[in-house]
Protein backbone atom coordinates (compact mmCIF):
# COMPACT_ATOMS: atom_id res chain seq x y z
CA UNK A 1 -1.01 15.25 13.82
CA UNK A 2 -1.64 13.02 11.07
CA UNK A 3 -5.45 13.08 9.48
CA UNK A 4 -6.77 9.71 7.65
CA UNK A 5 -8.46 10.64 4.32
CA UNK A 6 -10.59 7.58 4.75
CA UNK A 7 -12.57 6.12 7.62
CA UNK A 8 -10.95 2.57 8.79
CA UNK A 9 -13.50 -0.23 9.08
CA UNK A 10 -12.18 -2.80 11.68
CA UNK A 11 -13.16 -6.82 11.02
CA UNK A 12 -11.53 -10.12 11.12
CA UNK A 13 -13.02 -11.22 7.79
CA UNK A 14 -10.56 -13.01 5.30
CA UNK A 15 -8.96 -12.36 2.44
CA UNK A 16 -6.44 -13.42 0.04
CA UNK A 17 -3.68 -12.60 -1.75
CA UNK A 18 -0.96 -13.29 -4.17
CA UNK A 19 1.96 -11.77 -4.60
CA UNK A 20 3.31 -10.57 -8.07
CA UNK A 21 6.82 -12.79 -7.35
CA UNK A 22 5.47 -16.13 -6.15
CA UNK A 23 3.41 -18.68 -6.91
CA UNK A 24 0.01 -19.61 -5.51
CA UNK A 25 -2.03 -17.19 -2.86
CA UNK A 26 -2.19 -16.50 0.98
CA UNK A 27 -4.44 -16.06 3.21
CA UNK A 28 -4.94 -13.95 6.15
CA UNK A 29 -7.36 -12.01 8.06
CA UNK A 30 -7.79 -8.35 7.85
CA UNK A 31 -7.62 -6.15 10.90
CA UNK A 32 -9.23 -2.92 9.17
CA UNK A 33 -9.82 -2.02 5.81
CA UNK A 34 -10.82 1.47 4.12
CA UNK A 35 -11.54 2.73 0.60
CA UNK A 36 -7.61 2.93 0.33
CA UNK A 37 -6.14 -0.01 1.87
CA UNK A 38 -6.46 -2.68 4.74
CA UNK A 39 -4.22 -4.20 7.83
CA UNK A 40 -3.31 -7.32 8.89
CA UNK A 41 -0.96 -9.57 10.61
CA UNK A 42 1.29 -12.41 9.51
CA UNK A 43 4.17 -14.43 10.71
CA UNK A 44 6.61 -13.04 8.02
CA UNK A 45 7.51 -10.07 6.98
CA UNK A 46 6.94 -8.25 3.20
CA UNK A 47 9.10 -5.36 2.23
CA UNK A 48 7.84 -2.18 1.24
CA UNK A 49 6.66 -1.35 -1.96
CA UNK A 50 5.95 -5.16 -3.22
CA UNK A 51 2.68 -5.77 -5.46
CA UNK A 52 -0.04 -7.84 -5.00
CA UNK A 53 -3.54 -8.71 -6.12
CA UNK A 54 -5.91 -9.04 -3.03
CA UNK A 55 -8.92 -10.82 -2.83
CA UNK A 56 -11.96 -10.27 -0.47
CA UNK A 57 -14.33 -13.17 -1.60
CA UNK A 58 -17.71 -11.73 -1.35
CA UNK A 59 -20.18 -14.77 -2.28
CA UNK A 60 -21.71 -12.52 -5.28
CA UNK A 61 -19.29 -10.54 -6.29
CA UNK A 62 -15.86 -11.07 -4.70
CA UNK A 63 -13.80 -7.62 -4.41
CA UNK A 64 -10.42 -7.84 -6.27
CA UNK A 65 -7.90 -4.96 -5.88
CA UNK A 66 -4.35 -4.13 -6.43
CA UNK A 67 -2.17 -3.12 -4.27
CA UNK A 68 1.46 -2.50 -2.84
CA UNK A 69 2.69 -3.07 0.52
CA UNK A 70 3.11 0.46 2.50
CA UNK A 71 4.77 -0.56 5.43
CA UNK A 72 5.60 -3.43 7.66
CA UNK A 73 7.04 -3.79 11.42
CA UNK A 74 7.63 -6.29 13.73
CA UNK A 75 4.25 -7.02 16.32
CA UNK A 76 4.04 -9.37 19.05
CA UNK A 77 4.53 -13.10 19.37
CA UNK A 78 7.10 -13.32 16.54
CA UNK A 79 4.16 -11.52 13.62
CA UNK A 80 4.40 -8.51 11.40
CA UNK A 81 2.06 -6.30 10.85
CA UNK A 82 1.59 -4.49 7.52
CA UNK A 83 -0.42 -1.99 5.19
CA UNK A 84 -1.47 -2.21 2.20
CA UNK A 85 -2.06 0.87 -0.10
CA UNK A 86 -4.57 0.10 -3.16
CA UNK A 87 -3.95 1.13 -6.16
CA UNK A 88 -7.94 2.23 -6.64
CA UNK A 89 -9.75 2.97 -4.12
CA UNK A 90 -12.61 0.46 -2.67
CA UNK A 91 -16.16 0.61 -3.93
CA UNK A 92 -18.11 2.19 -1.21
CA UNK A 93 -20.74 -1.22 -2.11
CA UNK A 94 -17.52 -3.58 -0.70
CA UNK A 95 -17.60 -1.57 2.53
CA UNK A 96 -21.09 -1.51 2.58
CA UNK A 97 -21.10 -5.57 3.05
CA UNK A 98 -18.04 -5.27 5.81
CA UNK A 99 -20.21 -2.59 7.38
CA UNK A 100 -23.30 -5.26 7.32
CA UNK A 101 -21.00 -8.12 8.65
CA UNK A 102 -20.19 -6.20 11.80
CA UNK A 103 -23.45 -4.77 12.48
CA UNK A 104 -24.88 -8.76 11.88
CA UNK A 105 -22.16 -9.87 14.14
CA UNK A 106 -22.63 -7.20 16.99
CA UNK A 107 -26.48 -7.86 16.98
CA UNK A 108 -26.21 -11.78 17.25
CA UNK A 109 -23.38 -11.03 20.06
CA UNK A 110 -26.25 -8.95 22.07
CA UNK A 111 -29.26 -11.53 21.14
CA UNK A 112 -27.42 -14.21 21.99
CA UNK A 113 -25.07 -13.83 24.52
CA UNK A 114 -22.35 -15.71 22.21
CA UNK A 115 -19.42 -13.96 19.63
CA UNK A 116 -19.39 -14.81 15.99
CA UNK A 117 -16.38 -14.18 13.69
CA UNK A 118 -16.66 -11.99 10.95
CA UNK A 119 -16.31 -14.67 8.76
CA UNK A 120 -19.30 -16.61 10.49
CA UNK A 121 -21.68 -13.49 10.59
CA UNK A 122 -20.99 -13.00 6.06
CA UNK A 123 -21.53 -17.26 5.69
CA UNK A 124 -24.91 -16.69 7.70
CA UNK A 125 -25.82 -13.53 5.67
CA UNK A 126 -25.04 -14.94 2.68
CA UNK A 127 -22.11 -12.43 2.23
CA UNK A 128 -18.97 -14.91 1.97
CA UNK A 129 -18.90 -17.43 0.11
């Protein structure tokens, strides 16, 4: 049985990233994230072991990490899904605001009777920028 040494935080907030070979960034949404590394999905695959500088843009203070990819297989519909292992771990104060997206986005859900994003719930919090 395999034990996580850090608590995943699941969200669909973006983020962006460029990798150390190409030119200009990508962007994606996350599936979790943790104080070592995040999940998400894209149409193309990245091969093990390639570096890249990730970007969660936080409206004050946008969280910017490096990282290498720890694994990639094929998913559904033709996408790959991958991890990426950071190279320092995640201030607890960047989980803090994906931990305060969610709970923002649950409540509204409830209140509501409508879904938010992730993305929506940070612009109307003033998270993301």
């Amino acid at each position: 049985m395999h034990i996580r040494q850090f608590e995943r935080h699941p969200t669909d907030i973006p983020f962006k990233f460029k990798l150390d070979s190409m030119i200009g960034e990508h962007e994606h949404i996350l599936k979790d994230i943790s104080q070592g590394g995040l999940r998400f999905r894209a149409h193309g695959g990245i091969s093990p072991g390639t570096s890249m500088c990730i970007c969660i843009p936080f409206a004050k203070d946008p969280c910017r990490l490096n990282g290498k990819i720890a694994w990639c297989r094929k998913a559904e519909q033709g996408q790959y899904e991958m991890g990426i292992k950071f190279e320092r771990y995640m201030e607890a104060s960047a989980l803090q605001q994906i931990d305060q997206i969610e709970i923002y986005k649950r409540s509204y859900g409830q209140a509501c009777g409508h879904r938010l994003t992730s993305e929506d719930a940070g612009r109307r919090i003033g998270a993301i920028g």
